[in-house]
Each structure stands twice: as C-alpha cells, then as structure tokens.
C-alpha atoms as a PDB file:
ATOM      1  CA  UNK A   1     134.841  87.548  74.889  1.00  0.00           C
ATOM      2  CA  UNK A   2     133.145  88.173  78.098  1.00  0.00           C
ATOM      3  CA  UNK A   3     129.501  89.081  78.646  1.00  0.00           C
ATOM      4  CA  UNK A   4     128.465  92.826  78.692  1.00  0.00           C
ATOM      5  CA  UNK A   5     127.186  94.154  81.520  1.00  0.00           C
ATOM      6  CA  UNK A   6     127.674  93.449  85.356  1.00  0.00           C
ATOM      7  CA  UNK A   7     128.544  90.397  86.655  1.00  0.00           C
ATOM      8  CA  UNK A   8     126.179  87.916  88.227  1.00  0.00           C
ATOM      9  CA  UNK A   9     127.956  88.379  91.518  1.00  0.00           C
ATOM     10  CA  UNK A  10     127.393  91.769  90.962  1.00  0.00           C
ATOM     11  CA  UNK A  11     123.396  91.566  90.179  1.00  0.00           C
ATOM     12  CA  UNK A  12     122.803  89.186  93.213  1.00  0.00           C
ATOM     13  CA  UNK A  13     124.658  92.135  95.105  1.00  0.00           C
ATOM     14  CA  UNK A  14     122.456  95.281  94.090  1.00  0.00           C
ATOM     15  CA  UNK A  15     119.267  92.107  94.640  1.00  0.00           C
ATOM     16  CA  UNK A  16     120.121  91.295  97.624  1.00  0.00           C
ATOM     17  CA  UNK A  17     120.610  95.250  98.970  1.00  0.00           C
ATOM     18  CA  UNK A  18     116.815  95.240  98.588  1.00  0.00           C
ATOM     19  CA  UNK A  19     115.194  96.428 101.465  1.00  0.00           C
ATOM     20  CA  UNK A  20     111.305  97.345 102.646  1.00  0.00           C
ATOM     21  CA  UNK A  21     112.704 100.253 104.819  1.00  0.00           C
ATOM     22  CA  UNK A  22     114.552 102.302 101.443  1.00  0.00           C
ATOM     23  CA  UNK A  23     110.385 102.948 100.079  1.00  0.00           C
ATOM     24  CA  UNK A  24     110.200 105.379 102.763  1.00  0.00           C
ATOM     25  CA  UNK A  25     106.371 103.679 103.406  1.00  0.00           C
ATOM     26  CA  UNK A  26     105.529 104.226 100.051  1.00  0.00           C
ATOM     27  CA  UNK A  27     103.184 101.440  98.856  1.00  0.00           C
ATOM     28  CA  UNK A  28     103.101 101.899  95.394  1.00  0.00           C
ATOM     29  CA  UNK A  29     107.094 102.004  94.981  1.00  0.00           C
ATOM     30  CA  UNK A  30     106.900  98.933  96.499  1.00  0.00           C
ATOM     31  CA  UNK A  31     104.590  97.437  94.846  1.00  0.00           C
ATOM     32  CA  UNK A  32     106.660  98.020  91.754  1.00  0.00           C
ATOM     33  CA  UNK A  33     109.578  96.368  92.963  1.00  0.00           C
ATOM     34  CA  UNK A  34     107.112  93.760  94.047  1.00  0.00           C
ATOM     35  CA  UNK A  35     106.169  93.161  90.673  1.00  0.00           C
ATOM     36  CA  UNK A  36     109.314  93.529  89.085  1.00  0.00           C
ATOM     37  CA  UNK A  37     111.016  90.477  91.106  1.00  0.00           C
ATOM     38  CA  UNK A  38     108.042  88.538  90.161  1.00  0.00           C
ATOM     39  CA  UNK A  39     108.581  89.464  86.519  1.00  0.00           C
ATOM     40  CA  UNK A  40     112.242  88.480  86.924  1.00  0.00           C
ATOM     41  CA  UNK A  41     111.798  84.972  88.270  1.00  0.00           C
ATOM     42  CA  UNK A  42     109.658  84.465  85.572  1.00  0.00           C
ATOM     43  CA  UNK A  43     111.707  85.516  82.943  1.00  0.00           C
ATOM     44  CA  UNK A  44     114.903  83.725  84.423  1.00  0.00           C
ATOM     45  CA  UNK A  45     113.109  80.297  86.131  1.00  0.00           C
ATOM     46  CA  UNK A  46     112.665  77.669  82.860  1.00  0.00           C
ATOM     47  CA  UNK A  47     109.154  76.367  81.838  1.00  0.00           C
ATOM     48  CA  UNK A  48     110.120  73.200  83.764  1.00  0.00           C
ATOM     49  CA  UNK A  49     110.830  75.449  87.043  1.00  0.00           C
ATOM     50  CA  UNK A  50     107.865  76.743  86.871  1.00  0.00           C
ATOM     51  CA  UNK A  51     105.299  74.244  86.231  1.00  0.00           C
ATOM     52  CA  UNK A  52     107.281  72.180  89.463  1.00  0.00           C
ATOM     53  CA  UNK A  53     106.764  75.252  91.554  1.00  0.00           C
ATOM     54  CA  UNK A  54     103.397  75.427  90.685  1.00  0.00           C
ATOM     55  CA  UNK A  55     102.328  71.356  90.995  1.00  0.00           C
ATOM     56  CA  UNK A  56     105.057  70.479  93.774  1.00  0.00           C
ATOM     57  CA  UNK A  57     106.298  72.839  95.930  1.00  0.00           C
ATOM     58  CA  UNK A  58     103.428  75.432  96.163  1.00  0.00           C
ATOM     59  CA  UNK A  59     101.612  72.571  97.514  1.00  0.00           C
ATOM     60  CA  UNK A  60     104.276  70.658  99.541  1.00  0.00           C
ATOM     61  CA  UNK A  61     104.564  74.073 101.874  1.00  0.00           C
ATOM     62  CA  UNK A  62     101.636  74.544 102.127  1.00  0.00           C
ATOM     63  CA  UNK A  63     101.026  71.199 103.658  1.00  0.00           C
ATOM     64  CA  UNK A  64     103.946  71.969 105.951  1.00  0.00           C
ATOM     65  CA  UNK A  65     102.317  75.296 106.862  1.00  0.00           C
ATOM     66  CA  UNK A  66      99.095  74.184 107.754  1.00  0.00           C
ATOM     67  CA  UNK A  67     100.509  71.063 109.461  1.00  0.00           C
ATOM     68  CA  UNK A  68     102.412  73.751 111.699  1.00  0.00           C
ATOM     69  CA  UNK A  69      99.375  75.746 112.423  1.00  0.00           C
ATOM     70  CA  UNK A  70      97.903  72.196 113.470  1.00  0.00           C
ATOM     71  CA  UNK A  71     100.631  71.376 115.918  1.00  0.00           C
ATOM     72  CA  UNK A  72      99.997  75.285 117.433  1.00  0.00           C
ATOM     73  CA  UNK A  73     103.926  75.408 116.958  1.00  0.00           C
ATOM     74  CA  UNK A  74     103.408  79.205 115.285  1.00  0.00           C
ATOM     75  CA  UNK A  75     101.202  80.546 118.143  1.00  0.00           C
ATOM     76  CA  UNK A  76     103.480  78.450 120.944  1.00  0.00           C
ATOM     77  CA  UNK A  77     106.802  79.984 119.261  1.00  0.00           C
ATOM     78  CA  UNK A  78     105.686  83.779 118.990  1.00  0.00           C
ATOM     79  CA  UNK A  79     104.353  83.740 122.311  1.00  0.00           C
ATOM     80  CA  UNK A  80     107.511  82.666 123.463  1.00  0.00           C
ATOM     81  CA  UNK A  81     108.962  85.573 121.731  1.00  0.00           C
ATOM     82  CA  UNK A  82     110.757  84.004 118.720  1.00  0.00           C
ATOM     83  CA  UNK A  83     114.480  83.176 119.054  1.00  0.00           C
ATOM     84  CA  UNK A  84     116.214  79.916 117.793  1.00  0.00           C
ATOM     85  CA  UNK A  85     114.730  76.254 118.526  1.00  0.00           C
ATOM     86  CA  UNK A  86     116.374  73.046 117.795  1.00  0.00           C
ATOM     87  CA  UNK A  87     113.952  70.169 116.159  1.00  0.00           C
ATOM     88  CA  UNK A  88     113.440  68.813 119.501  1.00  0.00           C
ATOM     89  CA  UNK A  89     112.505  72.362 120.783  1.00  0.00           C
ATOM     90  CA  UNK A  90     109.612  72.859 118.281  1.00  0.00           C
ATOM     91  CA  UNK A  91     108.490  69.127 119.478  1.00  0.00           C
ATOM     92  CA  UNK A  92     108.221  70.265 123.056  1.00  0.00           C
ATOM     93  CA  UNK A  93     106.164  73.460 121.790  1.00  0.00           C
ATOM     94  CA  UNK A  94     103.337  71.538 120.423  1.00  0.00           C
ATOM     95  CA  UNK A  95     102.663  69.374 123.394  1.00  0.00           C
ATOM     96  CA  UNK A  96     102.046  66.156 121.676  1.00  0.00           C
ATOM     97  CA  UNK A  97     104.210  63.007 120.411  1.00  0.00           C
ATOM     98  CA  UNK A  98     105.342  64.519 117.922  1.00  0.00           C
ATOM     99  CA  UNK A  99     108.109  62.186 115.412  1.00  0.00           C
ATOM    100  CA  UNK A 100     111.202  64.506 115.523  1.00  0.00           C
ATOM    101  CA  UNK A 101     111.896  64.009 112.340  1.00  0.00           C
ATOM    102  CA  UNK A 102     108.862  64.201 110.713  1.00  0.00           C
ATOM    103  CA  UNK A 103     109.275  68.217 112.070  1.00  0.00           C
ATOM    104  CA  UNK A 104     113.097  67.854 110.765  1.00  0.00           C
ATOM    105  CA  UNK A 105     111.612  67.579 107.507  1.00  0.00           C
ATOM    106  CA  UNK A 106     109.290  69.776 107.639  1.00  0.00           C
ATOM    107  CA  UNK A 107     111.333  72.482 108.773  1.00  0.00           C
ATOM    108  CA  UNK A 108     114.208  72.182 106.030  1.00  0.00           C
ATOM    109  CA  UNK A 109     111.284  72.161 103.558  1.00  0.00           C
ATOM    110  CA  UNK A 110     109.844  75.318 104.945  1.00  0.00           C
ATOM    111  CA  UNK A 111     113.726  76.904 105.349  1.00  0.00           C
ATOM    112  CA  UNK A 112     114.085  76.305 101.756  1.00  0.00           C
ATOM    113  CA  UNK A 113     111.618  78.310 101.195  1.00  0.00           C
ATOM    114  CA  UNK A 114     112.172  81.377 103.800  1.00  0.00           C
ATOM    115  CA  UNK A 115     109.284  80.539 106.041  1.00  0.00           C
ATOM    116  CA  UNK A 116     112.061  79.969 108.689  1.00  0.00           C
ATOM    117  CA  UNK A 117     115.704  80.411 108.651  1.00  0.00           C
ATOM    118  CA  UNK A 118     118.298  77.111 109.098  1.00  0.00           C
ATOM    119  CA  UNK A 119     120.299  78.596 111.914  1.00  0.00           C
ATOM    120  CA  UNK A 120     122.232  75.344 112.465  1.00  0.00           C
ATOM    121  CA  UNK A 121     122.027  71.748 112.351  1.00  0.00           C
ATOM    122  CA  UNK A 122     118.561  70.932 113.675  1.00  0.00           C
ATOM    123  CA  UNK A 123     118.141  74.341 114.760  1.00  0.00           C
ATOM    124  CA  UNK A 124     116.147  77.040 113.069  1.00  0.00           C
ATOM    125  CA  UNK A 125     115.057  80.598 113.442  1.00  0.00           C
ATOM    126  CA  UNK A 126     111.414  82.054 112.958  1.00  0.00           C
ATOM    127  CA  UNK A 127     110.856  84.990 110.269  1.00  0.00           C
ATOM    128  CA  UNK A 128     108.433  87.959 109.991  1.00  0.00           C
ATOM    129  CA  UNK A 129     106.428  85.642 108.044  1.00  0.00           C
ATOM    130  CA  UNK A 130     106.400  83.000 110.572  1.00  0.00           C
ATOM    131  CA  UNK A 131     106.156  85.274 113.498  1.00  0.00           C
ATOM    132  CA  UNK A 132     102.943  87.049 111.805  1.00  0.00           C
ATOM    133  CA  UNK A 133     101.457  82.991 111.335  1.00  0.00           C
ATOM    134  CA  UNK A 134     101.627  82.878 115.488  1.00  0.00           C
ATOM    135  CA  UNK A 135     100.419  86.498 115.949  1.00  0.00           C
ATOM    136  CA  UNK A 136      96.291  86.004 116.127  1.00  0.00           C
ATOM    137  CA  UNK A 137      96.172  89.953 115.323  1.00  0.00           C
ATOM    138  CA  UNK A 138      97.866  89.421 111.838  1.00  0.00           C
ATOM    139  CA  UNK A 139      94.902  87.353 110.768  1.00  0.00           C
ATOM    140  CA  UNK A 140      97.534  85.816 109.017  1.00  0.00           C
ATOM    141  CA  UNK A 141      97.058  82.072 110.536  1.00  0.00           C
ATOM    142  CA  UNK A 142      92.843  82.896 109.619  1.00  0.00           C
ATOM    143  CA  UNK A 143      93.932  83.753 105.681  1.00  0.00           C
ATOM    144  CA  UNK A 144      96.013  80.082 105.299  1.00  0.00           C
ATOM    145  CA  UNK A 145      92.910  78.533 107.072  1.00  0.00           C
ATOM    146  CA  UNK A 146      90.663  79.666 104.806  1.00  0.00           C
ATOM    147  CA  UNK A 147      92.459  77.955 102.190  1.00  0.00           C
ATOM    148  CA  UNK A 148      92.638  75.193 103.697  1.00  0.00           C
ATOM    149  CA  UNK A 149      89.402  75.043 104.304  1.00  0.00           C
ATOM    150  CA  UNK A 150      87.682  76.663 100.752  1.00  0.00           C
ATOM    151  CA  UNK A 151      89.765  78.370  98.498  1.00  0.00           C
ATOM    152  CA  UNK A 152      92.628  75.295  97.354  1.00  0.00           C
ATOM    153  CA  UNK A 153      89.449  72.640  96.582  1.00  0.00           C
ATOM    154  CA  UNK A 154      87.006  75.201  95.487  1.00  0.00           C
ATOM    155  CA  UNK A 155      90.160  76.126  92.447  1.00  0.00           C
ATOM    156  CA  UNK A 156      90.842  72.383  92.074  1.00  0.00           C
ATOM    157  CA  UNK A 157      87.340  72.041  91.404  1.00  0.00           C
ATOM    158  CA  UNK A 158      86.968  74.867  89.207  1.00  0.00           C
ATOM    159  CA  UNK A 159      88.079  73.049  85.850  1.00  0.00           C
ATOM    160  CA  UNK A 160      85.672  70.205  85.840  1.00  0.00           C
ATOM    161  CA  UNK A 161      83.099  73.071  86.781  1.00  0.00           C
ATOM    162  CA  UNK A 162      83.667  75.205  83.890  1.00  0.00           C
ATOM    163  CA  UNK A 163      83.223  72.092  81.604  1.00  0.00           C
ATOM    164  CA  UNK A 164      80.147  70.684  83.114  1.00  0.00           C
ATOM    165  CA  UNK A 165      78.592  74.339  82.134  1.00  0.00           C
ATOM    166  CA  UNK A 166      80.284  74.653  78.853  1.00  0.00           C
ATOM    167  CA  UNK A 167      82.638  77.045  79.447  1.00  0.00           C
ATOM    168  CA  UNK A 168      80.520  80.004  80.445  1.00  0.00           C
ATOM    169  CA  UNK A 169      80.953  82.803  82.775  1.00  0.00           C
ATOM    170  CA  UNK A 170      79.311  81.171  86.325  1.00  0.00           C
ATOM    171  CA  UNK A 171      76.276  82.718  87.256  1.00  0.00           C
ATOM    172  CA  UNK A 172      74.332  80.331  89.166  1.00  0.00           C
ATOM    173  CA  UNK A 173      74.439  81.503  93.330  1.00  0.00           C
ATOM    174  CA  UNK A 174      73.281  77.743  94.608  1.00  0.00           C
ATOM    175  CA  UNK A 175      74.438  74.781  91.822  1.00  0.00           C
ATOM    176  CA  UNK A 176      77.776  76.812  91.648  1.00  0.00           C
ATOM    177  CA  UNK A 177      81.616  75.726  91.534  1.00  0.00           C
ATOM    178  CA  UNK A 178      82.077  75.759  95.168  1.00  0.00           C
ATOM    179  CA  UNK A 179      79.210  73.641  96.319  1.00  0.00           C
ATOM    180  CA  UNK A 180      80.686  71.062  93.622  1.00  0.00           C
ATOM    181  CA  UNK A 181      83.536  70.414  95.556  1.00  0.00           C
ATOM    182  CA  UNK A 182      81.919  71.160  98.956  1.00  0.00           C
ATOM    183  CA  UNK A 183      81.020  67.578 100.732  1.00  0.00           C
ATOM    184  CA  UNK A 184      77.110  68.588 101.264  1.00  0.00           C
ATOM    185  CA  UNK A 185      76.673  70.153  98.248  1.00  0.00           C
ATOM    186  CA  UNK A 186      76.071  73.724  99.883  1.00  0.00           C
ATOM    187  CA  UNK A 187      77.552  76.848  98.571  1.00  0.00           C
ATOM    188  CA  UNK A 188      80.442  79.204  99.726  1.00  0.00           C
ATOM    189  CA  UNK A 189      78.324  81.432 102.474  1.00  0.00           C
ATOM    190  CA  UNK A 190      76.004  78.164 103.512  1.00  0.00           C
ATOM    191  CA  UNK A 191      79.238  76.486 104.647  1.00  0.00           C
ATOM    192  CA  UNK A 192      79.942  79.308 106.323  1.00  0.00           C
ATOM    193  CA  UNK A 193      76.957  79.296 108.209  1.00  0.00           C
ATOM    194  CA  UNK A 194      77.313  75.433 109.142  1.00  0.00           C
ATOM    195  CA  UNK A 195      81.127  75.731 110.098  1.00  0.00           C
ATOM    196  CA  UNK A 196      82.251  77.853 112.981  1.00  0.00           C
ATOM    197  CA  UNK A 197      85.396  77.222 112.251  1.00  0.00           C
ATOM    198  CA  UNK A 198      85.233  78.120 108.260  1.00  0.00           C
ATOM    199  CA  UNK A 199      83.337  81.409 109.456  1.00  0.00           C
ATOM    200  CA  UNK A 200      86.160  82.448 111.524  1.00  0.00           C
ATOM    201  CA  UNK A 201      88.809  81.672 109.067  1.00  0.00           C
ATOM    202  CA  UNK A 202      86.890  83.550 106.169  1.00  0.00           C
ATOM    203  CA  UNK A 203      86.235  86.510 108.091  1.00  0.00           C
ATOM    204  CA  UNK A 204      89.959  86.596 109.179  1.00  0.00           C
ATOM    205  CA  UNK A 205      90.685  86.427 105.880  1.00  0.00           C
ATOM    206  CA  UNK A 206      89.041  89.551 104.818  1.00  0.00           C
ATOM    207  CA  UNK A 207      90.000  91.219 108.162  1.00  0.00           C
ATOM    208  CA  UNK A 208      94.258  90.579 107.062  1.00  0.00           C
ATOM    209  CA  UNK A 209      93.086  91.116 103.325  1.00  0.00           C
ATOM    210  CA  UNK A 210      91.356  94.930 103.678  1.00  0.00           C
ATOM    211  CA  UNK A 211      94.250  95.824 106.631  1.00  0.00           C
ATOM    212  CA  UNK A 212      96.942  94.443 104.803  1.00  0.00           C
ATOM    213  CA  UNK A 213      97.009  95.737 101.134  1.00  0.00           C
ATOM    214  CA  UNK A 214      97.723  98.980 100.143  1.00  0.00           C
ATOM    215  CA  UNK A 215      94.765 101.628 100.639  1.00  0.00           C
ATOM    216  CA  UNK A 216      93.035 102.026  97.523  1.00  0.00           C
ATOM    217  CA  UNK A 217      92.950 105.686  98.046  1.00  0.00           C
ATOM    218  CA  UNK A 218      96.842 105.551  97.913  1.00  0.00           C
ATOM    219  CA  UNK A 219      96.641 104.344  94.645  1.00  0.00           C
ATOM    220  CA  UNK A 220      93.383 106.476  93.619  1.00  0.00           C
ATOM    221  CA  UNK A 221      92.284 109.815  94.842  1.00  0.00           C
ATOM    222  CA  UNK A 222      88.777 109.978  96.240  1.00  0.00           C
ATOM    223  CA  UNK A 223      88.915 113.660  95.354  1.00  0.00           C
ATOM    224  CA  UNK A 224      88.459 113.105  91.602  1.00  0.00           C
ATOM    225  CA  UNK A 225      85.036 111.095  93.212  1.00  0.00           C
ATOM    226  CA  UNK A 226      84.053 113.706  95.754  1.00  0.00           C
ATOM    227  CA  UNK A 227      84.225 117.021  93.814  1.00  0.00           C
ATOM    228  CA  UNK A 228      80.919 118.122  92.755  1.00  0.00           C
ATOM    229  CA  UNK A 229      78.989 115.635  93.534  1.00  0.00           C
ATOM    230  CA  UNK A 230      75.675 115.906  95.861  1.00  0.00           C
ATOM    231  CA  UNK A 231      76.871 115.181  99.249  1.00  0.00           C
ATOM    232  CA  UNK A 232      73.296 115.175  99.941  1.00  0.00           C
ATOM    233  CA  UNK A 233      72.703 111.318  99.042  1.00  0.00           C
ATOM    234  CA  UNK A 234      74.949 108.168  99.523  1.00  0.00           C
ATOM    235  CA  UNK A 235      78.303 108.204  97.539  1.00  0.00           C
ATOM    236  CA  UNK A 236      80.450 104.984  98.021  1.00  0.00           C
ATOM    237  CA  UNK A 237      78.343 102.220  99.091  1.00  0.00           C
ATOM    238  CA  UNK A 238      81.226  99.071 100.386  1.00  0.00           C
ATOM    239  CA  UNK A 239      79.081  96.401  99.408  1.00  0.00           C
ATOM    240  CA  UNK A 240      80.180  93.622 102.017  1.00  0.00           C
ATOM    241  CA  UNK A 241      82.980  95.352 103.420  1.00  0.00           C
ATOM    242  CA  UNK A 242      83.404  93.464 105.873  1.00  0.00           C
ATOM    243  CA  UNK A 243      84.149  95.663 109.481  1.00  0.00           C
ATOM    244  CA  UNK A 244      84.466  99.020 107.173  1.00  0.00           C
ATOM    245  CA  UNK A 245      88.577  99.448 107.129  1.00  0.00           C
ATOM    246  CA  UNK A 246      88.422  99.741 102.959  1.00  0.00           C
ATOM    247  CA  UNK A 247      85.779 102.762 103.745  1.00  0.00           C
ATOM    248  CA  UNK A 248      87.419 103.967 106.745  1.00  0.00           C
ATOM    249  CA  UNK A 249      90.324 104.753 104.352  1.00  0.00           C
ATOM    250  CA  UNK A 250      87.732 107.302 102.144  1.00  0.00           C
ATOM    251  CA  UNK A 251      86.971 109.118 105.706  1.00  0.00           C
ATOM    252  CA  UNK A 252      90.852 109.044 106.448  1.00  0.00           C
ATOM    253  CA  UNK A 253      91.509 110.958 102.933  1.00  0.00           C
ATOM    254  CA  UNK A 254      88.813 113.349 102.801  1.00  0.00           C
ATOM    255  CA  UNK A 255      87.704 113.966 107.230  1.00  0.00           C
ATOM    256  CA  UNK A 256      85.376 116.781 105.651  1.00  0.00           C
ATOM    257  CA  UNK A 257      82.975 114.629 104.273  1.00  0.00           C
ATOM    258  CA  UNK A 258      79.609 114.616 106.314  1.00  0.00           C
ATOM    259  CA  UNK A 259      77.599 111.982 107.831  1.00  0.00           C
ATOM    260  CA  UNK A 260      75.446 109.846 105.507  1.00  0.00           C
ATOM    261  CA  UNK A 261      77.118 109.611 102.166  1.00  0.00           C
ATOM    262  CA  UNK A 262      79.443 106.600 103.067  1.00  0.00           C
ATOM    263  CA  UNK A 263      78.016 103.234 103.603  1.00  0.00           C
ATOM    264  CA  UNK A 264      78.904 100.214 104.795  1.00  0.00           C
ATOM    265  CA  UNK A 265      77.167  96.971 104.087  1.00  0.00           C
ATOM    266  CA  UNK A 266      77.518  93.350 105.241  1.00  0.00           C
ATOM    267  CA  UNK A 267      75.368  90.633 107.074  1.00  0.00           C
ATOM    268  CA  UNK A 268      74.218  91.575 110.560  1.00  0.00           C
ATOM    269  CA  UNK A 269      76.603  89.305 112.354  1.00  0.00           C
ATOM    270  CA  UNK A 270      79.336  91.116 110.515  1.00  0.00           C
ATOM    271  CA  UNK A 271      77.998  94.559 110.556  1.00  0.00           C
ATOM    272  CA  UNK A 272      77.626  94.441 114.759  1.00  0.00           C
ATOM    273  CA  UNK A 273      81.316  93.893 114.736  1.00  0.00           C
ATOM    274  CA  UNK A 274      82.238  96.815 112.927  1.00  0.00           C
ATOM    275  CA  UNK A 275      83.546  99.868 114.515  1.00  0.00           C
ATOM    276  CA  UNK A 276      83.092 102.825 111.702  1.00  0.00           C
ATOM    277  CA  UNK A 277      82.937 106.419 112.921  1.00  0.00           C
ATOM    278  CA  UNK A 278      79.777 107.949 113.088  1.00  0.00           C
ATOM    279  CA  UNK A 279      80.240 109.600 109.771  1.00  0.00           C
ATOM    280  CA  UNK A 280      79.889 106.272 108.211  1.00  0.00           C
ATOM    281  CA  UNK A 281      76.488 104.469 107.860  1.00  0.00           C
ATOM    282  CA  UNK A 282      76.820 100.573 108.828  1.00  0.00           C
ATOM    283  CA  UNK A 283      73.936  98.461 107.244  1.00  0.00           C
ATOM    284  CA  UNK A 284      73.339  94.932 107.548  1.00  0.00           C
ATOM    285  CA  UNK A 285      72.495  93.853 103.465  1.00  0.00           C
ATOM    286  CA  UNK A 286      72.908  90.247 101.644  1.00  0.00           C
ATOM    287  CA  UNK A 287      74.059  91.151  98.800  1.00  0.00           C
ATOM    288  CA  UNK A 288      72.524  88.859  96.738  1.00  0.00           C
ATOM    289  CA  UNK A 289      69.376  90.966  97.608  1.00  0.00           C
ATOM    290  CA  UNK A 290      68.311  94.116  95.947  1.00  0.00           C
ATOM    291  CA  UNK A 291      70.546  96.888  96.787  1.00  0.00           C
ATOM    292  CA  UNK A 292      68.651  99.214  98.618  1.00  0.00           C
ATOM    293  CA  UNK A 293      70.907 102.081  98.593  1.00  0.00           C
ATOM    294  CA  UNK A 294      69.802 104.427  95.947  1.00  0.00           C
ATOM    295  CA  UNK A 295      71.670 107.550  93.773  1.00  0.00           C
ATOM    296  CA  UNK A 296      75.126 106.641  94.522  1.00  0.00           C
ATOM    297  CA  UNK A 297      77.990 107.180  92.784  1.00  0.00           C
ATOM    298  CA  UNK A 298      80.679 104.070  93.377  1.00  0.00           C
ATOM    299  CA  UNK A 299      79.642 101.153  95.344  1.00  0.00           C
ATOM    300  CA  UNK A 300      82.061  97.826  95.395  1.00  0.00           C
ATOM    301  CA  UNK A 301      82.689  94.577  96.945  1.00  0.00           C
ATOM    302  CA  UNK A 302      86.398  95.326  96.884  1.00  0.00           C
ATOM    303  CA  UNK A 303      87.285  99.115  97.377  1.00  0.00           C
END
C-alpha cells in the first residue's frame, strides 16, 4: 500500500515554488514561512544531522566566509558586477598567490551550501547573499566580522563562564564572560575602544541588524503606546540605538508626534553619526550610567 498524501516529488515541487516576491513585502508572512522551513528541517534532519551541522559545517563555512572576506574576493567580485568566474578567476580577483585549489575547495564548500552557485566545472556564480558580503552598504561583510572578531569566542567561552560563577544569571559589567575569552582581559565595549577594526565591525553590525529586520512597529502598533499618554514628557527612550533607524520607524508610523518625546541614546561617537529628524532628541548616554531620562513610558536597547 502506498503512502497517503502527495508524493515527495510533489512536496519538493510546491518547496521549491517558494518565492520572497509572492509576500507582497509583507514581513510578518514571511517571517512565518521563515520559521516554518526552519521547523521542517528540524523535524525531518536526524539528531546526527543536526549535531554535524551544528559542530562541522556551521563552522567549516564560516571559515570559508571569512577567509573570502580576507582575500577581498566579495568586494573585488561585486564591484565587478557579479557574473560567473572560474577558480582561476576568483585567484586573479584577490591579487595575491593565491593556491587555486585551496579556493577550489573553498568554493564547492561554500556552493554546497548556497553561498555561491556551481555554474560549471571550476566555475561558479555569486548569489544575493554573496553579492550583499561585497556590497559595503549591506553592512553585511561588518556583521560576519564581528563574529569573527567577538561573538564565536565570546559563545565558546560562555560554558566554562557560567561554571566558574555557578550557574547564575551574569551580572558582573568588568570580570564578565567576554573579557574571559578576550586576550587582555578587557570587556566587550573596552575592546572596542582599543580595536579600530572591532569598532567598525560592531557598529556595522548593529547598522545591518536595526536596517535589516523587520520594523518592530510592523509587528506592534505604536498607537496602542501613544494614545493617551502625556506627549508632554519623553515616551520611548532607544537606549543605545545606535544611529536612531529602530526610532525612526516610531516617527515613520505615527509623523504627528511632536518634538521631544522620542529619544535616542548612545555614546557620543555614535550619537554624532546619527541623522534623526528634528522631532527626535539624540543624546549621547553610557548606559551603564544612570538613565537620565525621566517619566517615560517604553525605553529599550532593542526596539
């Protein structure tokens, strides 16, 4: 007896007919979807898949990313406007002597896993994904810096952290997880302050990560904030908001509010980059300071 239902050829089908363009720009459709093909491969990888996807691969191309970025073979191929290169192609792009098929590994690694496409023997195609990686306005090239640079040894650090302190919620600001696994011992913004080149990467980050994601007020509705209360006095307070897009999107939703009751906060060197209409207050504040906005009603570090 056959199985009920449709076919697997079938299911790949109705998949693989999947496209951004049918959610009409609708972010939280899409979002659904997102979630729902993550819930799939979950259900249908097995517990062996996973855990090598999580202690192999994840890692393998991510060393085959960052080892692109080093090369400048994403900036050197999307200013060149894309198209197909063959392996000895990419080796002229990054200028150096370059093993061709050290990048012929590479490359199949990263076309197995849709960074690029294999157009041919030795010959491969960039992708949205890859094209964003050599487009400096994505901040896309900044975010897998960043974890290079922080983020992958500050979470392989984390477990020995969290039993050196006895499996408690971390509080402490200085003696903290991330100066653990930094090599001077200083913590996540005191790095930042050393290392130009972690500053850049970080802020990047947050640049692609408050542009990027779907507006918060697409998924909430300031209005259920705003009505009645005293636009006299402060109301959202973005507590480190980087260059103010996350409170830009409040002044997008509701234009009528006036000037003074949205704030944005972040260090000085941050805040003199930001370019907020007038409506919106930018203050330089350390947050680990006492907040000296008073009387309002939301403030956040993540709108």
């Amino acid at each position: 007896m056959g199985s009920v239902g449709p076919s697997t050829n079938d299911v790949i089908a109705t998949l693989d007919a999947v496209s951004p363009s049918q959610f009409g720009g609708d972010e939280v459709e899409r979002l659904r979807v997102r979630a729902a093909a993550r819930h799939l491969l979950a259900r249908v990888e097995t517990p062996y898949e996973r855990a090598w996807g999580f202690c192999f691969e994840h890692p393998a191309v991510f060393a085959a990313l960052q080892t692109a970025i080093d090369l400048g073979i994403w900036k050197a191929w999307t200013k060149e406007g894309g198209g197909k290169k063959t392996i000895d192609d990419l080796v002229k792009l990054t200028g150096r002597d370059v093993e061709p098929n050290l990048l012929r590994r590479l490359f199949r690694l990263l076309a197995a896993f849709y960074v690029v496409e294999e157009a041919g023997v030795d010959t491969f195609k960039p992708t949205p994904f890859s094209y964003a990686i050599g487009d400096e306005s994505t901040k896309v090239r900044a975010s897998l810096e960043a974890a290079t640079y922080q983020y992958i040894s500050a979470g392989q650090n984390l477990p020995k952290y969290l039993a050196k302190i006895g499996y408690k919620v971390p509080t402490a600001a200085e003696d903290n997880n991330y100066a653990g696994s930094d090599p001077d011992g200083l913590n996540f913004f005191g790095r930042l302050q050393k290392s130009p080149e972690y500053y850049e990467a970080f802020t990047g980050h947050m640049e692609a990560w408050t542009s990027w994601k779907t507006p918060w007020t697409k998924i909430y509705d300031p209005s259920n904030l705003i009505e009645g209360a005293d636009l006299s006095k402060p109301l959202v307070v973005d507590v480190g908001g980087n260059t103010g897009i996350d409170i830009s999107h409040v002044l997008k939703a509701r234009p009528d509010l006036p000037k003074g009751v949205l704030v944005l906060q972040d260090l000085p060197e941050i805040i003199e980059r930001a370019d907020v209409d007038e409506k919106i207050t930018a203050m330089a504040h350390d947050f680990f300071k006492p907040q000296p906005v008073k009387g309002k009603s939301l403030h956040s570090r993540s709108l």
